[in-house]
Protein backbone atom coordinates (compact mmCIF):
# COMPACT_ATOMS: atom_id res chain seq x y z
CA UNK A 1 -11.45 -9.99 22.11
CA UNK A 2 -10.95 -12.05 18.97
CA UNK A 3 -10.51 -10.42 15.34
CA UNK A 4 -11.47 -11.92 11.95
CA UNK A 5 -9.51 -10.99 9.10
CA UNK A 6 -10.12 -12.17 5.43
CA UNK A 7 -7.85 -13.68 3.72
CA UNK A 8 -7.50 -13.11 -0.17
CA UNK A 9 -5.08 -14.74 -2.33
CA UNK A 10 -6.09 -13.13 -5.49
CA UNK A 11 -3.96 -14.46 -8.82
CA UNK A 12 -0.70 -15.55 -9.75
CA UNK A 13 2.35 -15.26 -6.58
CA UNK A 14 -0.84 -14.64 -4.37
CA UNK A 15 -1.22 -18.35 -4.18
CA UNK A 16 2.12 -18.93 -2.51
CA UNK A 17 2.32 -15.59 -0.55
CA UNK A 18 -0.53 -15.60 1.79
CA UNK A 19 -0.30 -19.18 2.86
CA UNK A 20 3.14 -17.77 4.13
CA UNK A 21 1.70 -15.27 5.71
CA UNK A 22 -1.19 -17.32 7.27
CA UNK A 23 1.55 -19.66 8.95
CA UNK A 24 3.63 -16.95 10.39
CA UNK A 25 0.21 -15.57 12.30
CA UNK A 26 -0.66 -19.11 13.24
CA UNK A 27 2.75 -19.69 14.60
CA UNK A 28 1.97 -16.60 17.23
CA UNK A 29 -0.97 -17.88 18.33
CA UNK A 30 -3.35 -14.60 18.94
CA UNK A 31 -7.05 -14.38 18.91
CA UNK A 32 -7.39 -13.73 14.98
CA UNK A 33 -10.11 -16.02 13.01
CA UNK A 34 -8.46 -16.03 9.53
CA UNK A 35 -11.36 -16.40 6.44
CA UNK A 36 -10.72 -17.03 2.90
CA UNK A 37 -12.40 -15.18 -0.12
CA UNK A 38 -11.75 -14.91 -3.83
CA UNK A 39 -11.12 -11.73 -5.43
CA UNK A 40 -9.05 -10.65 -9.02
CA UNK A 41 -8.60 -11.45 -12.37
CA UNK A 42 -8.98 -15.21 -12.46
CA UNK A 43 -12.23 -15.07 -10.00
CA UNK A 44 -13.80 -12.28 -12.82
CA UNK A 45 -13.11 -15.06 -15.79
CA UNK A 46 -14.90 -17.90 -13.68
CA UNK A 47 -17.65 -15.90 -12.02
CA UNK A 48 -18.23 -12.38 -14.04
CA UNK A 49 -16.97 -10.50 -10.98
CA UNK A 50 -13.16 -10.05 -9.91
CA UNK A 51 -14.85 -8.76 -6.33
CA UNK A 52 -18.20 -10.92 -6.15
CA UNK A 53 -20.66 -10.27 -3.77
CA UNK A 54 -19.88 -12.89 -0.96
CA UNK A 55 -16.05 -11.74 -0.82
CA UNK A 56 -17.26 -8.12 -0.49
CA UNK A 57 -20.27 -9.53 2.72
CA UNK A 58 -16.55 -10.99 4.15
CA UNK A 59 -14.87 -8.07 3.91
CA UNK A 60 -17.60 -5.49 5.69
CA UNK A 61 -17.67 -8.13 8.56
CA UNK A 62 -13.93 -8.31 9.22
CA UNK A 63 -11.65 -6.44 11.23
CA UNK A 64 -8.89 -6.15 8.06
CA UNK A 65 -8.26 -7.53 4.83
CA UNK A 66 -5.06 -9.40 3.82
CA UNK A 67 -4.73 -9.46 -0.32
CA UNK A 68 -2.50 -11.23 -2.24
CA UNK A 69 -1.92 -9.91 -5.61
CA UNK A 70 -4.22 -9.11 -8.75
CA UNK A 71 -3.35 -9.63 -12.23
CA UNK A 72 -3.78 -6.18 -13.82
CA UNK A 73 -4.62 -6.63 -17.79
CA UNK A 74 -2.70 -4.43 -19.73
CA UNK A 75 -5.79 -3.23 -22.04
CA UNK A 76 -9.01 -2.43 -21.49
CA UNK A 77 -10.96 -5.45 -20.54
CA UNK A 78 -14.91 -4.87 -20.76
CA UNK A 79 -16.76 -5.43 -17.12
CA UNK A 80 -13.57 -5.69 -15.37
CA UNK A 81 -12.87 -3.66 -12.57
CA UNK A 82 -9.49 -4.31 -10.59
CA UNK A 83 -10.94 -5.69 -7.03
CA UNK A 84 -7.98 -3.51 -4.97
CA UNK A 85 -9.76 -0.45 -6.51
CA UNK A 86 -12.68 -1.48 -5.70
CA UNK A 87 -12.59 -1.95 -2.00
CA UNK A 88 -10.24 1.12 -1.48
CA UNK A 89 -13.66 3.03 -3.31
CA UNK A 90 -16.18 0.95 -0.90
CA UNK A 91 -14.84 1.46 2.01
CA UNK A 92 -12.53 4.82 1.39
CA UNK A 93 -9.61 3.91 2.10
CA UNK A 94 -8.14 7.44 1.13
CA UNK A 95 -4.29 6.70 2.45
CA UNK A 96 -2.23 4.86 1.31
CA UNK A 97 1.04 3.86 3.24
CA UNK A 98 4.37 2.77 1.73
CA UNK A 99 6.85 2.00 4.44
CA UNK A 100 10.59 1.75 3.19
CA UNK A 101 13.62 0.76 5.41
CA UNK A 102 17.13 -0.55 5.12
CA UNK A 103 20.33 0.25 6.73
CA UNK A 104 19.92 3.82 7.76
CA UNK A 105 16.78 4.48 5.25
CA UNK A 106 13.44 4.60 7.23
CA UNK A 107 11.14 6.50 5.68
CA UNK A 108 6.84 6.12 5.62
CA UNK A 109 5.55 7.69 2.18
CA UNK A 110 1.56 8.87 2.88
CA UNK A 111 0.01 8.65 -0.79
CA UNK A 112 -3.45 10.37 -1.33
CA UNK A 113 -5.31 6.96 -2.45
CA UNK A 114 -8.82 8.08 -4.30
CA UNK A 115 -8.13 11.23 -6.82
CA UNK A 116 -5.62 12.61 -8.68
CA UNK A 117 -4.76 11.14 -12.20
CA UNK A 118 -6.42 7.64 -10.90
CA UNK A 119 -9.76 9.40 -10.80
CA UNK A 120 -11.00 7.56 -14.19
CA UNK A 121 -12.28 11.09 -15.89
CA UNK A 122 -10.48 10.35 -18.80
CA UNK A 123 -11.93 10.98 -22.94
CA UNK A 124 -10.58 10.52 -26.00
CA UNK A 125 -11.68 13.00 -28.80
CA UNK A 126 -14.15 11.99 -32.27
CA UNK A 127 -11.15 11.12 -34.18
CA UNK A 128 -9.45 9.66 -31.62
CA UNK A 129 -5.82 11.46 -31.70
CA UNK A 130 -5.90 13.37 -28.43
CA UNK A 131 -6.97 11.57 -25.25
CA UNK A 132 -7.17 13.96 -22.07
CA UNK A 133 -7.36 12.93 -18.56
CA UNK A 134 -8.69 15.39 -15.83
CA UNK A 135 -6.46 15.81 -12.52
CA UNK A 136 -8.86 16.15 -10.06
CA UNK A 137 -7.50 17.14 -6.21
CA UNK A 138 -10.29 18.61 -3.71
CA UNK A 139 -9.54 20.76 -0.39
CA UNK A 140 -11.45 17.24 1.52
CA UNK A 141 -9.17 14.82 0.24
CA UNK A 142 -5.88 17.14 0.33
CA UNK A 143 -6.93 17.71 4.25
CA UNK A 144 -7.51 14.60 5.48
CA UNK A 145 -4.23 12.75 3.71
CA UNK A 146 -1.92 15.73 4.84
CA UNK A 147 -4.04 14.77 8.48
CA UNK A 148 -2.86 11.15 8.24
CA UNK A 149 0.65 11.93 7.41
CA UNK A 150 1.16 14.24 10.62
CA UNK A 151 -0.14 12.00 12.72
CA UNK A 152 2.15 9.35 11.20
CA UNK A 153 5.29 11.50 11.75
CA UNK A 154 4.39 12.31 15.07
CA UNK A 155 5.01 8.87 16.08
CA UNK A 156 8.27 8.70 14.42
CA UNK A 157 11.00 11.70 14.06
CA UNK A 158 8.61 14.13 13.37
CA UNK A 159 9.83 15.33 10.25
CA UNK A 160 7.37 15.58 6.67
CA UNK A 161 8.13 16.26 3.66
CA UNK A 162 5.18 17.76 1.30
CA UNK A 163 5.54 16.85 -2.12
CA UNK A 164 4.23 18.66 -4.88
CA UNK A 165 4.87 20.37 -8.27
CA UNK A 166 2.88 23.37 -7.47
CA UNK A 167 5.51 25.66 -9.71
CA UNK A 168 3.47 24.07 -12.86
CA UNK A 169 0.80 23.07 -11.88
CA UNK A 170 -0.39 26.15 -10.08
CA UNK A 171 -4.44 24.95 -9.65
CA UNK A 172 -3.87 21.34 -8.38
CA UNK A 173 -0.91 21.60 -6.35
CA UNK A 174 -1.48 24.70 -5.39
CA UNK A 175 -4.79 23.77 -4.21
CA UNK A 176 -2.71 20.16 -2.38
CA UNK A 177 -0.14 22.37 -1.05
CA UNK A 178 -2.34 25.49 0.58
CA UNK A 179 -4.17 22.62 2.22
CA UNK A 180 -1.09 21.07 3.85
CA UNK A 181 0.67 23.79 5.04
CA UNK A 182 -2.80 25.07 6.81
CA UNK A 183 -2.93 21.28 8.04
CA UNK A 184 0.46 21.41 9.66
CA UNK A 185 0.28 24.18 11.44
CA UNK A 186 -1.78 22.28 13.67
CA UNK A 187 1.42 20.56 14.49
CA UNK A 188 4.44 22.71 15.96
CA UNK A 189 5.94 19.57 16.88
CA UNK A 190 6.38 18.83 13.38
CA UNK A 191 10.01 20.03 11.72
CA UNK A 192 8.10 20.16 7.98
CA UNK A 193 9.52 21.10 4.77
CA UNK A 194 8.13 20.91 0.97
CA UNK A 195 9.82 19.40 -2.37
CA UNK A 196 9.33 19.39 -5.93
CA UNK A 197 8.66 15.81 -6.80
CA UNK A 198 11.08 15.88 -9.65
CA UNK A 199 13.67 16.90 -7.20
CA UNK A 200 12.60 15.07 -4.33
CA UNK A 201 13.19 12.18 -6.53
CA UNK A 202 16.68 13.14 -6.68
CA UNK A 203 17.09 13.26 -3.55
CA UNK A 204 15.66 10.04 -2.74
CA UNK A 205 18.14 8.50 -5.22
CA UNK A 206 21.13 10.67 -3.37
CA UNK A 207 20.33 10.82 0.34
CA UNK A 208 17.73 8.55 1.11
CA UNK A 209 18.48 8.58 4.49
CA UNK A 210 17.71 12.03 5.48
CA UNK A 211 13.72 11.61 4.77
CA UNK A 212 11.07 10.30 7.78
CA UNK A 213 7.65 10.93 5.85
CA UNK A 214 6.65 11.90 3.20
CA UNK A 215 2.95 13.01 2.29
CA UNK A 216 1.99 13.88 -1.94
CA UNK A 217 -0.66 12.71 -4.28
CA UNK A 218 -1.58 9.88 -5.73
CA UNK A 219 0.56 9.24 -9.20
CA UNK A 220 3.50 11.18 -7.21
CA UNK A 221 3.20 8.98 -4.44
CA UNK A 222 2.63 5.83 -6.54
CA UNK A 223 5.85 6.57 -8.26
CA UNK A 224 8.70 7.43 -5.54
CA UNK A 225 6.91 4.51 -3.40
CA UNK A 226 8.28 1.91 -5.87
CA UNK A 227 11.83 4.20 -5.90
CA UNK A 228 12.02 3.66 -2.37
CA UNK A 229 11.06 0.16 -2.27
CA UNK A 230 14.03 0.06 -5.28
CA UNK A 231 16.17 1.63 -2.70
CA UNK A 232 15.58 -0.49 0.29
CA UNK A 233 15.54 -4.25 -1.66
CA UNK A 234 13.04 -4.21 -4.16
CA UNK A 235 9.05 -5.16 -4.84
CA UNK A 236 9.92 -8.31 -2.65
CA UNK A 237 10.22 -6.25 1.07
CA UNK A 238 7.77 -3.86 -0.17
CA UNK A 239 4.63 -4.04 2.06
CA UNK A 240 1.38 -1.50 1.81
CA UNK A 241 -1.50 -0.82 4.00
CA UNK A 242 -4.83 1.10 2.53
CA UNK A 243 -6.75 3.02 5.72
CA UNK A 244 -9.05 5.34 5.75
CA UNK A 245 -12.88 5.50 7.35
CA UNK A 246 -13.72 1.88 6.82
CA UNK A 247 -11.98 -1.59 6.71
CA UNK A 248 -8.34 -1.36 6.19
CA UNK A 249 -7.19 -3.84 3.27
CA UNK A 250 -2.79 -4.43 3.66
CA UNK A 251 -0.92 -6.14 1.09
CA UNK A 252 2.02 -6.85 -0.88
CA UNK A 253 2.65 -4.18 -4.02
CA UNK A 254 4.38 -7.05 -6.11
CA UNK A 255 1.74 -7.90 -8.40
CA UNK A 256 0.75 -11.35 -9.27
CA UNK A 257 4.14 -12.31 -10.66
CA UNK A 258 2.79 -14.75 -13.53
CA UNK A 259 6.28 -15.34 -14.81
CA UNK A 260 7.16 -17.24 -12.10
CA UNK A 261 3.58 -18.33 -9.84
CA UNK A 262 3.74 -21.55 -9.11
CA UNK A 263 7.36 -22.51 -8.83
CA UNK A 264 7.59 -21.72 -5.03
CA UNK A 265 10.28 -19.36 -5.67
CA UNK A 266 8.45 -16.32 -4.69
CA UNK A 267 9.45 -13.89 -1.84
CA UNK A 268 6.90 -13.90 0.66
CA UNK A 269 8.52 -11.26 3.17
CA UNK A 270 6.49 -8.46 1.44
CA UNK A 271 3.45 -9.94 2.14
CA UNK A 272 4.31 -11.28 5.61
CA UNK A 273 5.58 -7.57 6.43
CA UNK A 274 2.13 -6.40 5.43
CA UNK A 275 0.38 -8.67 7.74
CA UNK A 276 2.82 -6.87 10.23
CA UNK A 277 0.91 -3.39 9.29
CA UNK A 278 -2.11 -5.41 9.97
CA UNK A 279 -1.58 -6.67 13.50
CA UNK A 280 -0.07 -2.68 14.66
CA UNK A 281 -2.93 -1.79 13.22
CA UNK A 282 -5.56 -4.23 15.31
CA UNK A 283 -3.40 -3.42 18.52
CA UNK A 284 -1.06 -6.24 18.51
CA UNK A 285 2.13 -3.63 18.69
CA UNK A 286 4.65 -6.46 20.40
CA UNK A 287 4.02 -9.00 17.49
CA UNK A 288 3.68 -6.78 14.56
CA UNK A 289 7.60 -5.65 15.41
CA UNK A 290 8.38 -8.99 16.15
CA UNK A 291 7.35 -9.89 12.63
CA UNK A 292 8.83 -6.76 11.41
CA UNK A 293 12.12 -7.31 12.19
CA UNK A 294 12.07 -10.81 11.59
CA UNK A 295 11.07 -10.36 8.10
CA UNK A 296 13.43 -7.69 7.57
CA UNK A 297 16.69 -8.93 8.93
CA UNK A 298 15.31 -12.54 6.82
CA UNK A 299 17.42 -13.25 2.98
CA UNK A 300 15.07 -14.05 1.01
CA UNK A 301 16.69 -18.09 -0.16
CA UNK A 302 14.71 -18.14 -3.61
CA UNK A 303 12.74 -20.81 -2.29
CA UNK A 304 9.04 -19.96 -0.64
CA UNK A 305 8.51 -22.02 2.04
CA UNK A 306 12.23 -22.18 3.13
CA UNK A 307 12.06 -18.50 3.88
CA UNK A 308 8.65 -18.50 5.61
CA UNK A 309 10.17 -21.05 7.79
CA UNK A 310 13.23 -18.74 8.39
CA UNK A 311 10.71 -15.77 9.69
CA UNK A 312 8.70 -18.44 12.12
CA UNK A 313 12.46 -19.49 13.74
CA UNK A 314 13.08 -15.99 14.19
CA UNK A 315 10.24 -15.01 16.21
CA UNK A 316 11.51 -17.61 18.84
């Protein structure tokens, strides 16, 4: 049974990245039809749309999506919506999954991917000197992330760690953290315990090695994903996958780099690890490790293509 997967290199490093990426799958040879679309910033200035219509057709009829990187303006930019948000809404792709390893650190960190502070209910008041954004978490969303998580851990050590800051905020994490507990106990297997984020990060920083996964909300879970990937090598080995009911989109976290596109100096491992997510994902278990491991035990030389070459000798 063949696959098609879309390709998107979106802006800046994403130009460089995902041709590294497309050679390393080429160079195993499976049944995957690789298409290209155009998504992000640069596609929004040059057709009014950073995910037009066509990309989005692409997307619905392929097995997974493979994204680059998206230049994310700073301000407020008017009709711009960033394309990454936008198929994570369309197809809701609720979890979000932040694999970290190095030495002995191997840990998968389960972010909640559509609510929390990233829910876009923010207002600013008449004289514009208080701005208020609303933290929304639901018993739905809380369930089925906590869901993900558990069945993530069970295929590792079976340990989770529930992140929350429920000692403040009483409502919302209290609300995340009544859901997960009823979740878990679903799970004997399990050997689960719950953090404060603040200390959690603390941990992370001191004894990284002692966590397997870890399952919290969305701006939690944003942040202590790019500690870990700061622990483990930096933005550069730091791949992501985005699953949920509908097509799974994988990529790099690195952002579009525009300091230094186009120089061939950028590190492609990230992205080549998240095609790695991708193939496990589709079935292809045997390859995706093979990539995997090639990727991680890979320097990164400064130079694009020299590394992407590197990977393809080490998968023999």
């Amino acid at each position: 049974m063949g696959f098609a997967v879309t390709f998107i290199s979106g802006d800046g490093i994403g130009a460089e990245v995902i041709p590294a990426a497309q050679q390393v799958l080429e160079a195993l040879r499976l049944p995957v039809d690789i298409q290209h679309a155009e998504a992000g910033f640069a596609t929004f200035e040059q057709r009014g749309s950073a995910l037009p219509d066509d990309t989005l057709r692409l997307c619905e009829n392929s097995s997974a999506v493979l994204f680059g990187a998206t230049q994310s303006p700073m301000a407020k930019v008017a009709g711009y919506n960033s394309p990454i948000l936008q198929l994570r809404r369309h197809f809701d792709l609720y979890a979000n999954l932040r694999p970290a390893r190095r030495g002995d650190i191997d840990m998968l960190i389960v972010r909640e991917n559509t609510e929390g502070l990233y829910s876009h209910r923010e207002h600013v008041s008449e004289d514009g000197r208080t701005a208020i954004a609303e933290r929304v978490i639901t018993e739905k969303a809380s369930r089925r992330i906590v869901q993900t998580a558990c069945e993530m851990a069970m295929k590792r050590r079976r340990k989770l760690t529930i992140v929350h800051k429920a000692n403040v905020l009483k409502e919302t994490c209290g609300l995340f953290r009544e859901a997960a507990f009823d979740v878990v106990n679903q799970f004997p297997d399990l050997t689960v315990d719950e953090m404060l984020v603040d200390s959690c990060a603390m941990r992370l920083v001191m004894t990284p090695e002692g966590f397997d996964v870890l399952v919290t909300t969305n701006l939690f879970g944003d942040i202590l994903s790019d500690l870990a990937a700061g622990l483990t090598g930096g933005l550069g080995l730091a791949p992501s996958a985005n699953v949920g009911t509908g097509v799974p989109v994988f990529e790099p976290v690195h952002g579009s780099a525009p300091d230094i596109a186009g120089h061939g100096i950028a590190d492609p491992r990230a992205t080549i690890l998240s095609l790695g997510l991708l193939l496990n994902h589709l079935g292809f278990v045997e390859q995706a490790t093979r990539i995997t491991e090639a990727a991680y035990h890979t320097e990164h030389t400064g130079n694009t293509a020299q590394t992407t070459q590197a990977i393809i000798r080490a998968l023999g």
